[in-house]
ModelCIF file with pLDDT and N, C-alpha, C, O atoms, coordinates in Angstrom:
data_MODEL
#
_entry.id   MODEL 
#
_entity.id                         1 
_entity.type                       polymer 
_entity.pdbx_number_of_molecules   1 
#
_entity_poly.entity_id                      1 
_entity_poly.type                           'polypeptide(L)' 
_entity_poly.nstd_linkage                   no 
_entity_poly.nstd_monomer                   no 
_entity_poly.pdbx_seq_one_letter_code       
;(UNK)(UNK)(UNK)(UNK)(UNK)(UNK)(UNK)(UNK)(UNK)(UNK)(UNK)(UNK)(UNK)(UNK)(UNK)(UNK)
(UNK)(UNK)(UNK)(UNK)(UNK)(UNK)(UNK)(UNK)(UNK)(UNK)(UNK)(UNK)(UNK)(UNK)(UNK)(UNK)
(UNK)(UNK)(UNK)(UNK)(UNK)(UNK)(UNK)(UNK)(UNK)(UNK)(UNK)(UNK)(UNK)(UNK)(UNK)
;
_entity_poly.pdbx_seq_one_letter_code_can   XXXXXXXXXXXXXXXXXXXXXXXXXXXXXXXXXXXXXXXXXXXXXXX 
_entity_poly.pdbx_strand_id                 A 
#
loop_
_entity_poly_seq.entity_id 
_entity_poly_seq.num 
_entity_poly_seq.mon_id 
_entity_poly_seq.hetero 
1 1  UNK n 
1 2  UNK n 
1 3  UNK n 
1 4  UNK n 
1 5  UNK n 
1 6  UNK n 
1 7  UNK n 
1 8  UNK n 
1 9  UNK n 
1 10 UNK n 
1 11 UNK n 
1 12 UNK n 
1 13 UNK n 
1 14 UNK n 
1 15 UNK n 
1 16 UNK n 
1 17 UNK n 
1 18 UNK n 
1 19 UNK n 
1 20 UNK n 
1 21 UNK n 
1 22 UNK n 
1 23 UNK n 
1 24 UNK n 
1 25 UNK n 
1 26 UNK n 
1 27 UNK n 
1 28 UNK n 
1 29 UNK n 
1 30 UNK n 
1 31 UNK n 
1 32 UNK n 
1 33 UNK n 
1 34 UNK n 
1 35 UNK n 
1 36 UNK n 
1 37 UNK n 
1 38 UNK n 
1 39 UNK n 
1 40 UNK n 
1 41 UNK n 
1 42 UNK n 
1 43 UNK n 
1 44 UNK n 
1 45 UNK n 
1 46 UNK n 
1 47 UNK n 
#
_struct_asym.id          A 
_struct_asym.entity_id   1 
#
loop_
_ma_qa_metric.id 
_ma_qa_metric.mode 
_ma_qa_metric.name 
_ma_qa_metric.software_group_id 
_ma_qa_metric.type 
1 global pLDDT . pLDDT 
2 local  pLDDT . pLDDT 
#
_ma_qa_metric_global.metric_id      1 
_ma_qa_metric_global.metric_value   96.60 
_ma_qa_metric_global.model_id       1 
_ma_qa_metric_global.ordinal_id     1 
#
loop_
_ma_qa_metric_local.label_asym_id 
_ma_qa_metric_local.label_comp_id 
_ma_qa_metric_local.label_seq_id 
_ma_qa_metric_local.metric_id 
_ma_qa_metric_local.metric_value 
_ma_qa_metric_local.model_id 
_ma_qa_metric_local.ordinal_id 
A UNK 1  2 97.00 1 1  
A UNK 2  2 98.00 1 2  
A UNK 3  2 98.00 1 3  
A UNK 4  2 98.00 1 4  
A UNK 5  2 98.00 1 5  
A UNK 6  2 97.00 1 6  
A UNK 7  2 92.00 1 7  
A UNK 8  2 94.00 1 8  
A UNK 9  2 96.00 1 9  
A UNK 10 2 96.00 1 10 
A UNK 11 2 97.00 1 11 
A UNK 12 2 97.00 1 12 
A UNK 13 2 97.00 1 13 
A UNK 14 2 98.00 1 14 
A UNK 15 2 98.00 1 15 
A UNK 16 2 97.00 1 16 
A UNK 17 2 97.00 1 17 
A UNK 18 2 96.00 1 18 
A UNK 19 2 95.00 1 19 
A UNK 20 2 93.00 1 20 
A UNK 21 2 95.00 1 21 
A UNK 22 2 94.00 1 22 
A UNK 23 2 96.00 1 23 
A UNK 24 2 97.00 1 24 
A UNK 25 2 97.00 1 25 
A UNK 26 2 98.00 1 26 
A UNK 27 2 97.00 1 27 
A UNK 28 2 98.00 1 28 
A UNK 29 2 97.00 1 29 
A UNK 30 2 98.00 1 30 
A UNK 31 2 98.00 1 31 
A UNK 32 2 98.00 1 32 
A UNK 33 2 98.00 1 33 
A UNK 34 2 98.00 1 34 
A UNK 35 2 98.00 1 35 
A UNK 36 2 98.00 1 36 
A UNK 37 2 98.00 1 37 
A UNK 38 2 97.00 1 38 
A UNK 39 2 96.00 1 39 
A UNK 40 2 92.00 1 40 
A UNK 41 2 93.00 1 41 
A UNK 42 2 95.00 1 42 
A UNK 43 2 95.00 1 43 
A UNK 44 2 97.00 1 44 
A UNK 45 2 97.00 1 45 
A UNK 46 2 98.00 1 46 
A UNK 47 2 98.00 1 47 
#
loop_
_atom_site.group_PDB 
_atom_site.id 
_atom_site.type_symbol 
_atom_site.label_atom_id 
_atom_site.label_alt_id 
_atom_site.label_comp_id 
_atom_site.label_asym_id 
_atom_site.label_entity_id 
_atom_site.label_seq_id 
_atom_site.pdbx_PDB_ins_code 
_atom_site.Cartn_x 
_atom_site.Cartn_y 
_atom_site.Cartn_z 
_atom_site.occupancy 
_atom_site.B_iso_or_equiv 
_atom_site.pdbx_formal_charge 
_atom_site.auth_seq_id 
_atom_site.auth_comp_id 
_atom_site.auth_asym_id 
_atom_site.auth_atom_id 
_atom_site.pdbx_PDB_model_num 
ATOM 1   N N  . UNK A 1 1  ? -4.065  -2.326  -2.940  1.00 97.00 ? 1  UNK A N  1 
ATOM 2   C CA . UNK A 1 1  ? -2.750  -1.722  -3.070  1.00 97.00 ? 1  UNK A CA 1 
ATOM 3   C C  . UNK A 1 1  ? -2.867  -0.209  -3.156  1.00 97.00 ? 1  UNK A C  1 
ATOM 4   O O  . UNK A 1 1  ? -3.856  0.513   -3.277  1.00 97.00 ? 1  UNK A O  1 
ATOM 5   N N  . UNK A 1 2  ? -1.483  0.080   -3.053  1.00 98.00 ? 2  UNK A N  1 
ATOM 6   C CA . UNK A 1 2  ? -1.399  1.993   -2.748  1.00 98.00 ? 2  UNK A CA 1 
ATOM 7   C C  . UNK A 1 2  ? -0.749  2.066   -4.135  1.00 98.00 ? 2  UNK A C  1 
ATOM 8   O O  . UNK A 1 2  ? -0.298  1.028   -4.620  1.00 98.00 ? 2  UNK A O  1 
ATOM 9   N N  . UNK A 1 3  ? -0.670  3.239   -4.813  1.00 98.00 ? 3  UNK A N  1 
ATOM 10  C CA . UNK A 1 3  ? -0.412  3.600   -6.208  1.00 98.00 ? 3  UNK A CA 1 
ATOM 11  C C  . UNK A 1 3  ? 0.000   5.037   -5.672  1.00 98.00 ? 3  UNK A C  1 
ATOM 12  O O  . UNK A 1 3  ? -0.714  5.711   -4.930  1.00 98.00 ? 3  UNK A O  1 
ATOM 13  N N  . UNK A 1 4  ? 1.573   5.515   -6.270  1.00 98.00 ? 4  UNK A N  1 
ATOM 14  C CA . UNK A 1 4  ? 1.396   6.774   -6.601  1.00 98.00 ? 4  UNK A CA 1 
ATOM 15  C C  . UNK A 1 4  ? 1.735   7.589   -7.801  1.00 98.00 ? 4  UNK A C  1 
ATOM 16  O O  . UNK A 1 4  ? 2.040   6.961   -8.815  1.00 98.00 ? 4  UNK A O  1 
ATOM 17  N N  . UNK A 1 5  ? 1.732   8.393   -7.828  1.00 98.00 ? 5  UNK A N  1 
ATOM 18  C CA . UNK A 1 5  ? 2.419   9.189   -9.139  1.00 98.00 ? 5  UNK A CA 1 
ATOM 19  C C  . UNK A 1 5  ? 2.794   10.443  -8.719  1.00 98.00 ? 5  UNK A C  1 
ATOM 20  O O  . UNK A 1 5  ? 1.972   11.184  -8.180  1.00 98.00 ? 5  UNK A O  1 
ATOM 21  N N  . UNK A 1 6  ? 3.813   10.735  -8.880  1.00 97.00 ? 6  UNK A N  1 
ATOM 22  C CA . UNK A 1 6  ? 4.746   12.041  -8.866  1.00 97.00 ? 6  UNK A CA 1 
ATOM 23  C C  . UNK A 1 6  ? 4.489   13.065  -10.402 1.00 97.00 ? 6  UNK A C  1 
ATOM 24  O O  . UNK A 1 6  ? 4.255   12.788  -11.578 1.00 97.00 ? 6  UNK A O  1 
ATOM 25  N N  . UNK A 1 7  ? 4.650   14.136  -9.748  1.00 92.00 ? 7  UNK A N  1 
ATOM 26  C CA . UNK A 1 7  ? 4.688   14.644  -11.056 1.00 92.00 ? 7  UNK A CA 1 
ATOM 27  C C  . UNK A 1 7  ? 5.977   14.634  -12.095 1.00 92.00 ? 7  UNK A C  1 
ATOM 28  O O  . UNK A 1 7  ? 7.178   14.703  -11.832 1.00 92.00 ? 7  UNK A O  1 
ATOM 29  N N  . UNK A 1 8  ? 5.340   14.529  -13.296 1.00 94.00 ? 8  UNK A N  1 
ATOM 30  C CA . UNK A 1 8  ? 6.186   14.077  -14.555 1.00 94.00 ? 8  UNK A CA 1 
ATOM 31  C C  . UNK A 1 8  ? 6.922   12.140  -14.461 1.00 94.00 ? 8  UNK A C  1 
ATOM 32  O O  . UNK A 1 8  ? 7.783   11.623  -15.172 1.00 94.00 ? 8  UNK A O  1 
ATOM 33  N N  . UNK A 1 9  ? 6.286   11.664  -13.533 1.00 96.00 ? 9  UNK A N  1 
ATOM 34  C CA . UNK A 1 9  ? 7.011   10.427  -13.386 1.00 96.00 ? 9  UNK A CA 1 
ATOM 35  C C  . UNK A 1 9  ? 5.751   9.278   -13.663 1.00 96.00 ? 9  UNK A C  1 
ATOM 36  O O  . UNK A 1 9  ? 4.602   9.598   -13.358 1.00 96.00 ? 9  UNK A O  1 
ATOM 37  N N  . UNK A 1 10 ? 5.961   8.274   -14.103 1.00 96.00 ? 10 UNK A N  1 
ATOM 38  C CA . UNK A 1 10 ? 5.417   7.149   -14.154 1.00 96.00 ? 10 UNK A CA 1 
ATOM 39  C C  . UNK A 1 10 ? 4.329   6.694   -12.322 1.00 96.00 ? 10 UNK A C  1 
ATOM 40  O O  . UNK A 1 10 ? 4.719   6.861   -11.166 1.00 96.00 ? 10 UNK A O  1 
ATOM 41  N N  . UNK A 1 11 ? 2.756   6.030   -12.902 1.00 97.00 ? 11 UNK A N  1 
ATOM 42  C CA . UNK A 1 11 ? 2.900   5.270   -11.465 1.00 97.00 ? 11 UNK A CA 1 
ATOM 43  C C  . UNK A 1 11 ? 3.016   4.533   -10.849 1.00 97.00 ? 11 UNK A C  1 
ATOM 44  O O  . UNK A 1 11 ? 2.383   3.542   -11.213 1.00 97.00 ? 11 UNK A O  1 
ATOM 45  N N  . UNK A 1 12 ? 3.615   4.392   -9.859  1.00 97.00 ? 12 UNK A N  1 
ATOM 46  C CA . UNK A 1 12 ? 4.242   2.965   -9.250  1.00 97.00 ? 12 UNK A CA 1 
ATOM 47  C C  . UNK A 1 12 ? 3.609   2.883   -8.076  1.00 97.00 ? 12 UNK A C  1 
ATOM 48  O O  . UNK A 1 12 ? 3.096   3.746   -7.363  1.00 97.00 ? 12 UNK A O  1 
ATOM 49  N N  . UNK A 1 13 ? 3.766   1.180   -7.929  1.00 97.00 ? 13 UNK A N  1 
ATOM 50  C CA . UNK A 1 13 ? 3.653   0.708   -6.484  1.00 97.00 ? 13 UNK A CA 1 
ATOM 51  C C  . UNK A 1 13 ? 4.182   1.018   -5.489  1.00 97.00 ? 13 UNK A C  1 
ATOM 52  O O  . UNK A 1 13 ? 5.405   0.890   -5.435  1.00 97.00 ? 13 UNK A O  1 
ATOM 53  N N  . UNK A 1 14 ? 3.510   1.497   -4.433  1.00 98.00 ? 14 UNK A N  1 
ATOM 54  C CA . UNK A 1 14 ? 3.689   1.759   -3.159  1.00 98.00 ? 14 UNK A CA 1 
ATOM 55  C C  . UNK A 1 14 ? 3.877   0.756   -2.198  1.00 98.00 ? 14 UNK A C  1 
ATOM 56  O O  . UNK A 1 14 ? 4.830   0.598   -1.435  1.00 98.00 ? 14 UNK A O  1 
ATOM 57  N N  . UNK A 1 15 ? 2.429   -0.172  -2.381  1.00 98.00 ? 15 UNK A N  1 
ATOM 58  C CA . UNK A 1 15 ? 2.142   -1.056  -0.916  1.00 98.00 ? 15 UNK A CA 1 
ATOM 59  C C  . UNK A 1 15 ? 1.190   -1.710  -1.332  1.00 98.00 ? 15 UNK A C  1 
ATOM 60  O O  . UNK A 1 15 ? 0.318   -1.265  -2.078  1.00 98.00 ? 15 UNK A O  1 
ATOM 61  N N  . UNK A 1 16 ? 1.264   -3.045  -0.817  1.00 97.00 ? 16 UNK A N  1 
ATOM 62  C CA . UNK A 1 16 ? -0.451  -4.289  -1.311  1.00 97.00 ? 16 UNK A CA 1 
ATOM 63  C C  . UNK A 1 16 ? -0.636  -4.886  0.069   1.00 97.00 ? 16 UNK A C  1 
ATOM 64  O O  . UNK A 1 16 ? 0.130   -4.995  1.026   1.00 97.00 ? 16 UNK A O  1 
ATOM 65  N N  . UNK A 1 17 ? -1.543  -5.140  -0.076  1.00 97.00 ? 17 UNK A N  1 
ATOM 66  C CA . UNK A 1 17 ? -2.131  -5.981  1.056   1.00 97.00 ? 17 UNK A CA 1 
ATOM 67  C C  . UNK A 1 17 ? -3.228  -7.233  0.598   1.00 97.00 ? 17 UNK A C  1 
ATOM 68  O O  . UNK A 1 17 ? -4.315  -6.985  0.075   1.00 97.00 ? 17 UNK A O  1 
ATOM 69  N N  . UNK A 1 18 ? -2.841  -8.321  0.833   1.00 96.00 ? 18 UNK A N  1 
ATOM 70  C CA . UNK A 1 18 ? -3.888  -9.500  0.983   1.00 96.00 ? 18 UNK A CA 1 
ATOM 71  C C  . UNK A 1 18 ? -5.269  -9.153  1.331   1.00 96.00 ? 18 UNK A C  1 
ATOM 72  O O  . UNK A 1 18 ? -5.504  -8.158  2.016   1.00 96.00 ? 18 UNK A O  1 
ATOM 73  N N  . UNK A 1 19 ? -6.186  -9.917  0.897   1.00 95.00 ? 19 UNK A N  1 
ATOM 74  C CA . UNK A 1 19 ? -7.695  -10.092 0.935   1.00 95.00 ? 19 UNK A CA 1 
ATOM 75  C C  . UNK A 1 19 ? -7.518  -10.166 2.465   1.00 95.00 ? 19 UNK A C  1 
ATOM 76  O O  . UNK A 1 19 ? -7.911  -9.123  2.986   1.00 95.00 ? 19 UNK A O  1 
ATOM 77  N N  . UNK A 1 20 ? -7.064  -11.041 3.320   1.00 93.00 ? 20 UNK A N  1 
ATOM 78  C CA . UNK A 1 20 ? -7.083  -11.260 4.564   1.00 93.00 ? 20 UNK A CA 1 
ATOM 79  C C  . UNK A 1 20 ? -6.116  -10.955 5.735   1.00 93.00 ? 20 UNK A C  1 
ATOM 80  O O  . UNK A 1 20 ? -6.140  -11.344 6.903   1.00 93.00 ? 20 UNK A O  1 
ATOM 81  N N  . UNK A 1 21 ? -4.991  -9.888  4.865   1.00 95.00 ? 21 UNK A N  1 
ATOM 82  C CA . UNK A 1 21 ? -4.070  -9.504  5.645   1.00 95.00 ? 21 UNK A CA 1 
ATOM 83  C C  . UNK A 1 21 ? -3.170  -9.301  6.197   1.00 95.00 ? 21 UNK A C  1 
ATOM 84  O O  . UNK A 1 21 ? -2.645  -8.428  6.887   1.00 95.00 ? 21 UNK A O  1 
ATOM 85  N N  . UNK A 1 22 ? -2.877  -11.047 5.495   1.00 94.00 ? 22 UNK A N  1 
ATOM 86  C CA . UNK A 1 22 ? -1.910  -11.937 5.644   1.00 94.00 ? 22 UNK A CA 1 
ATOM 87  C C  . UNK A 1 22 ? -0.472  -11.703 5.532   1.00 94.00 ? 22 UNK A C  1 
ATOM 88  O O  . UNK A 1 22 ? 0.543   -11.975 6.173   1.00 94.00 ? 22 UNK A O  1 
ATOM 89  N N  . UNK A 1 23 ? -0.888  -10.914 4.154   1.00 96.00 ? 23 UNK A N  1 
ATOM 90  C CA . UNK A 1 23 ? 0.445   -10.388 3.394   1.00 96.00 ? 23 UNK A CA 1 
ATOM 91  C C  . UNK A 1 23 ? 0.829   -9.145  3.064   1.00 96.00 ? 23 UNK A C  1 
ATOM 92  O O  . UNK A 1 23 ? 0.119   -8.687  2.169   1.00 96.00 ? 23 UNK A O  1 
ATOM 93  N N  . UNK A 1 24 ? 1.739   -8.363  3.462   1.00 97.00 ? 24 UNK A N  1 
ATOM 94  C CA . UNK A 1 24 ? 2.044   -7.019  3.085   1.00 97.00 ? 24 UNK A CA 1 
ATOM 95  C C  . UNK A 1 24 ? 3.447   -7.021  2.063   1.00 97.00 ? 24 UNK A C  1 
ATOM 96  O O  . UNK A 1 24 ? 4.527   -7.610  2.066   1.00 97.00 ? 24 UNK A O  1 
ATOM 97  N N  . UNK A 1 25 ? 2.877   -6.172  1.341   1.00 97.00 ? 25 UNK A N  1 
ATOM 98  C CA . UNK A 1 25 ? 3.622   -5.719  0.346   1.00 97.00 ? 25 UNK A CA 1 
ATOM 99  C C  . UNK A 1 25 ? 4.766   -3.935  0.492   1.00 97.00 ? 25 UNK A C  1 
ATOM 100 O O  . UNK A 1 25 ? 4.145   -2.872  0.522   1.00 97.00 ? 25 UNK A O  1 
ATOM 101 N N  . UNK A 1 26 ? 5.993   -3.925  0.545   1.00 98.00 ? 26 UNK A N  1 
ATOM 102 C CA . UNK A 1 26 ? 6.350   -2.506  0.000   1.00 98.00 ? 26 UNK A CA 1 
ATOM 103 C C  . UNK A 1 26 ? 7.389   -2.348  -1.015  1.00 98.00 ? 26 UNK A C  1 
ATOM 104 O O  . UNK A 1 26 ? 8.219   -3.247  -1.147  1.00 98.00 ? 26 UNK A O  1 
ATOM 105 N N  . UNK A 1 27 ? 7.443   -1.123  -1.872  1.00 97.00 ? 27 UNK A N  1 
ATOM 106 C CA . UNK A 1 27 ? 8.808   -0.906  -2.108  1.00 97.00 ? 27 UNK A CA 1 
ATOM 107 C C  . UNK A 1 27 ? 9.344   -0.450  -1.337  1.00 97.00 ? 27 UNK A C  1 
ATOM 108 O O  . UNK A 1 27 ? 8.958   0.165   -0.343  1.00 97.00 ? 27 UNK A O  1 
ATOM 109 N N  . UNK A 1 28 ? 10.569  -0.760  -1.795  1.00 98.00 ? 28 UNK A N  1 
ATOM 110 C CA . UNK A 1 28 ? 12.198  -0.759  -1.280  1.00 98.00 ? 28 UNK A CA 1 
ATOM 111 C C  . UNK A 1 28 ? 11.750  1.083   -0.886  1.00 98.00 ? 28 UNK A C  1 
ATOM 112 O O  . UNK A 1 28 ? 11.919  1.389   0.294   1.00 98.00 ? 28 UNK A O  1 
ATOM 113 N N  . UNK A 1 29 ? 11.399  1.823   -1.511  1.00 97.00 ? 29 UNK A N  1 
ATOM 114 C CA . UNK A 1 29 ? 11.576  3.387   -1.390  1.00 97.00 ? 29 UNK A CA 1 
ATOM 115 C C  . UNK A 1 29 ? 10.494  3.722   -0.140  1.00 97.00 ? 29 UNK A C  1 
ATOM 116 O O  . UNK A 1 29 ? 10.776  4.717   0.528   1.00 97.00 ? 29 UNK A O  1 
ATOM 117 N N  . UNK A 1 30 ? 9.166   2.905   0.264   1.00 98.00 ? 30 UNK A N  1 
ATOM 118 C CA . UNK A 1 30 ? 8.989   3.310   1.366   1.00 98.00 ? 30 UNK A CA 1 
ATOM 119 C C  . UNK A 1 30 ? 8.847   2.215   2.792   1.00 98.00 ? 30 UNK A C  1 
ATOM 120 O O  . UNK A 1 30 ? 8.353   2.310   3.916   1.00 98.00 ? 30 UNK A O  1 
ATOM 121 N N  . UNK A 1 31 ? 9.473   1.317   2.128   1.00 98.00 ? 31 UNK A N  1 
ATOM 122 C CA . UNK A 1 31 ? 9.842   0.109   3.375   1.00 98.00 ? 31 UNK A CA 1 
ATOM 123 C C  . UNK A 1 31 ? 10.290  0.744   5.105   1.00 98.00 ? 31 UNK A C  1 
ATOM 124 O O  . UNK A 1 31 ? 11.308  1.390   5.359   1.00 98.00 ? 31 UNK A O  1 
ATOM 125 N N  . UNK A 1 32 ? 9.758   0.543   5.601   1.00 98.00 ? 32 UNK A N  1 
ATOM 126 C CA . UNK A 1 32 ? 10.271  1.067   7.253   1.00 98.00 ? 32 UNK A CA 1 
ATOM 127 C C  . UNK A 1 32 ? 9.576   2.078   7.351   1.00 98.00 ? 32 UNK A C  1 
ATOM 128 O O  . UNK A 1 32 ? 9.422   2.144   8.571   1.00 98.00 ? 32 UNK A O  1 
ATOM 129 N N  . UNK A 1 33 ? 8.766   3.359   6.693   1.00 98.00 ? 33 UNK A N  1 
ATOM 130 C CA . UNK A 1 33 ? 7.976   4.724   7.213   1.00 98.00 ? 33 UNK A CA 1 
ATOM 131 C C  . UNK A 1 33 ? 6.967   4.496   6.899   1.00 98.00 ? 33 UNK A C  1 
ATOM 132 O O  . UNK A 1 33 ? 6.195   5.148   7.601   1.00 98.00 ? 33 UNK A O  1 
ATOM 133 N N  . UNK A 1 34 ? 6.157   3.562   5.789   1.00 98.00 ? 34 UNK A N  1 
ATOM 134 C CA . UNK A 1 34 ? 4.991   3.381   5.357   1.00 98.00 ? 34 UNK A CA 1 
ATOM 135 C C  . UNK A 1 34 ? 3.847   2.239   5.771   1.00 98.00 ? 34 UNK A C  1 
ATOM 136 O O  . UNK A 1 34 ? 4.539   1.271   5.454   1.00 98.00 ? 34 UNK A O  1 
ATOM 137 N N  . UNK A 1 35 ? 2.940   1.800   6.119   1.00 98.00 ? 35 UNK A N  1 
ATOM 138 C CA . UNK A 1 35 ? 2.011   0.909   6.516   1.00 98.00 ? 35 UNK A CA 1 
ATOM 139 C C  . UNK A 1 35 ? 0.811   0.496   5.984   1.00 98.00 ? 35 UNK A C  1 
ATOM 140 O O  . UNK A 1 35 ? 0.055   1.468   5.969   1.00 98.00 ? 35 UNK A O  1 
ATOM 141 N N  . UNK A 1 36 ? 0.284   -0.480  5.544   1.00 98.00 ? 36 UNK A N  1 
ATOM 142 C CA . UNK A 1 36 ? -0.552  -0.434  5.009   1.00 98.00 ? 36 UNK A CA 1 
ATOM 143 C C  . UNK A 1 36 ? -1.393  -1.407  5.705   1.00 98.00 ? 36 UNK A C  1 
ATOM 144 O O  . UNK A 1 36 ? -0.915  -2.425  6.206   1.00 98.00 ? 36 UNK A O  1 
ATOM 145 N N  . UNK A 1 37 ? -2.540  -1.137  5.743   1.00 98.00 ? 37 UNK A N  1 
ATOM 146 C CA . UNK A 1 37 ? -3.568  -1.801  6.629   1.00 98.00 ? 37 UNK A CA 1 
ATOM 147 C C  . UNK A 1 37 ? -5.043  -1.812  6.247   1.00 98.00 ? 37 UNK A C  1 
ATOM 148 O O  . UNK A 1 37 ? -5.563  -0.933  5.560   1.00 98.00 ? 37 UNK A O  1 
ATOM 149 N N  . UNK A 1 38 ? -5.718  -2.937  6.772   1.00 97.00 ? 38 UNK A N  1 
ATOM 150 C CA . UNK A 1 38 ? -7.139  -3.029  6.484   1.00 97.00 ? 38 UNK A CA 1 
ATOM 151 C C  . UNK A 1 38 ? -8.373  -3.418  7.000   1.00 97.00 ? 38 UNK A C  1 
ATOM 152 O O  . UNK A 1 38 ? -8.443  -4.588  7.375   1.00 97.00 ? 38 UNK A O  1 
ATOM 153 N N  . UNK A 1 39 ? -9.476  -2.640  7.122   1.00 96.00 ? 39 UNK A N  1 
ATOM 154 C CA . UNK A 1 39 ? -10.089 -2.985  8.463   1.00 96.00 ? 39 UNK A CA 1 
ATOM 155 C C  . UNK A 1 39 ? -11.386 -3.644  7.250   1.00 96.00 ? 39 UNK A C  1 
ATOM 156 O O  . UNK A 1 39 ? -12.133 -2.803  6.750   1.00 96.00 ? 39 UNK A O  1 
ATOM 157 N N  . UNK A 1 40 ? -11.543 -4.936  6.904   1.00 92.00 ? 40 UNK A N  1 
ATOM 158 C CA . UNK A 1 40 ? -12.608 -5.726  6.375   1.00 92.00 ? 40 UNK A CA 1 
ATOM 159 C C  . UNK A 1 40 ? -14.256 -4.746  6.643   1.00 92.00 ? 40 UNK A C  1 
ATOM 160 O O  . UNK A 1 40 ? -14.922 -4.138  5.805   1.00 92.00 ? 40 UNK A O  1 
ATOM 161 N N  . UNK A 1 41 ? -14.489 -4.924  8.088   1.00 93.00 ? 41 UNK A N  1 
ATOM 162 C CA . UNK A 1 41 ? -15.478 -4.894  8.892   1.00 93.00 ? 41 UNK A CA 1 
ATOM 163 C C  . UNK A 1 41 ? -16.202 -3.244  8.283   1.00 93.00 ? 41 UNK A C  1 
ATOM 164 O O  . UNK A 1 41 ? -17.334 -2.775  8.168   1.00 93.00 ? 41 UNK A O  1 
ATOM 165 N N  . UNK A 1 42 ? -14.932 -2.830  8.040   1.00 95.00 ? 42 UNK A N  1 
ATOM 166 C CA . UNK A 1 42 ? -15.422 -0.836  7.737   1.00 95.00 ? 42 UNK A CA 1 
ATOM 167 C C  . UNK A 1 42 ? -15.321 -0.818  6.015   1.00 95.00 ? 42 UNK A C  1 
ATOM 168 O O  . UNK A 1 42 ? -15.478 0.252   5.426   1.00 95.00 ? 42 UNK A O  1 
ATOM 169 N N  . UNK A 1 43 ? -15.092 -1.882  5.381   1.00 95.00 ? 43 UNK A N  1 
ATOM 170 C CA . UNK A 1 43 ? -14.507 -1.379  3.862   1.00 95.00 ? 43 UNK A CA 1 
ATOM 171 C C  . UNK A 1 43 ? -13.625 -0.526  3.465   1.00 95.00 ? 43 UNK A C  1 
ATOM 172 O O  . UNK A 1 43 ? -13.683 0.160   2.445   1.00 95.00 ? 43 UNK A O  1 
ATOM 173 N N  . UNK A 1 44 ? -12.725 -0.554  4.322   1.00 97.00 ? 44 UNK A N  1 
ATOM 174 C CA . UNK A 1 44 ? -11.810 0.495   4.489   1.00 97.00 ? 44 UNK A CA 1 
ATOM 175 C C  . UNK A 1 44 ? -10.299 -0.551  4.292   1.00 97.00 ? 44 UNK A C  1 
ATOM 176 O O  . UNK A 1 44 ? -10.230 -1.748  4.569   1.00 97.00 ? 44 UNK A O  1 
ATOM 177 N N  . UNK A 1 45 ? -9.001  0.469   3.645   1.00 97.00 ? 45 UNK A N  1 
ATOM 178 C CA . UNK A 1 45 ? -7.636  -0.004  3.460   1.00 97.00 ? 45 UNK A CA 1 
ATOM 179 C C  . UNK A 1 45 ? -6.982  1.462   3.747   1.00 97.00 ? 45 UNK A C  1 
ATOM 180 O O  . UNK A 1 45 ? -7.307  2.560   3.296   1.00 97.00 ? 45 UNK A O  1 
ATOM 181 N N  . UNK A 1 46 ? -6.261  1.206   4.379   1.00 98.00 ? 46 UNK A N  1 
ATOM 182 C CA . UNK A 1 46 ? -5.374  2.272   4.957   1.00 98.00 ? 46 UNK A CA 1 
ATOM 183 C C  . UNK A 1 46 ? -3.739  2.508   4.149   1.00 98.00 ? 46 UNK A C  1 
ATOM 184 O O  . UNK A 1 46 ? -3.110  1.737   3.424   1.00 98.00 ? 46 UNK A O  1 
ATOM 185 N N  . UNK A 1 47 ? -3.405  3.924   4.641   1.00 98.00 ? 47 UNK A N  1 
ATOM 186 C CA . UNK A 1 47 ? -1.640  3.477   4.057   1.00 98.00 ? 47 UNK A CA 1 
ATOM 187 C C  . UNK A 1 47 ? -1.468  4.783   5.276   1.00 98.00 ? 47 UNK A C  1 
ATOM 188 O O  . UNK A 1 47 ? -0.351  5.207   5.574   1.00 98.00 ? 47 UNK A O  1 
#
């Protein structure tokens, strides 16, 4: 998952993603501009 924090604000969830991919997660605040992705093979998770 993606985490952020603003300044002076609490941190919240951004975005999750499944072990396998399966499943994506967003909030409502960045639903439609944000992506989250994951390439296993590189150890890598994207946003």
């Amino acid at each position: 998952a993606w985490f952020r924090q603003a300044p002076g604000k609490e941190r919240e969830f951004a975005a999750g993603i499944s072990r396998s991919a399966d499943n994506t997660y967003y909030a409502d605040s960045v639903k439609g501009r944000f992506t989250i992705a994951r390439d296993n093979a590189k150890n890598t998770v994207y946003l």
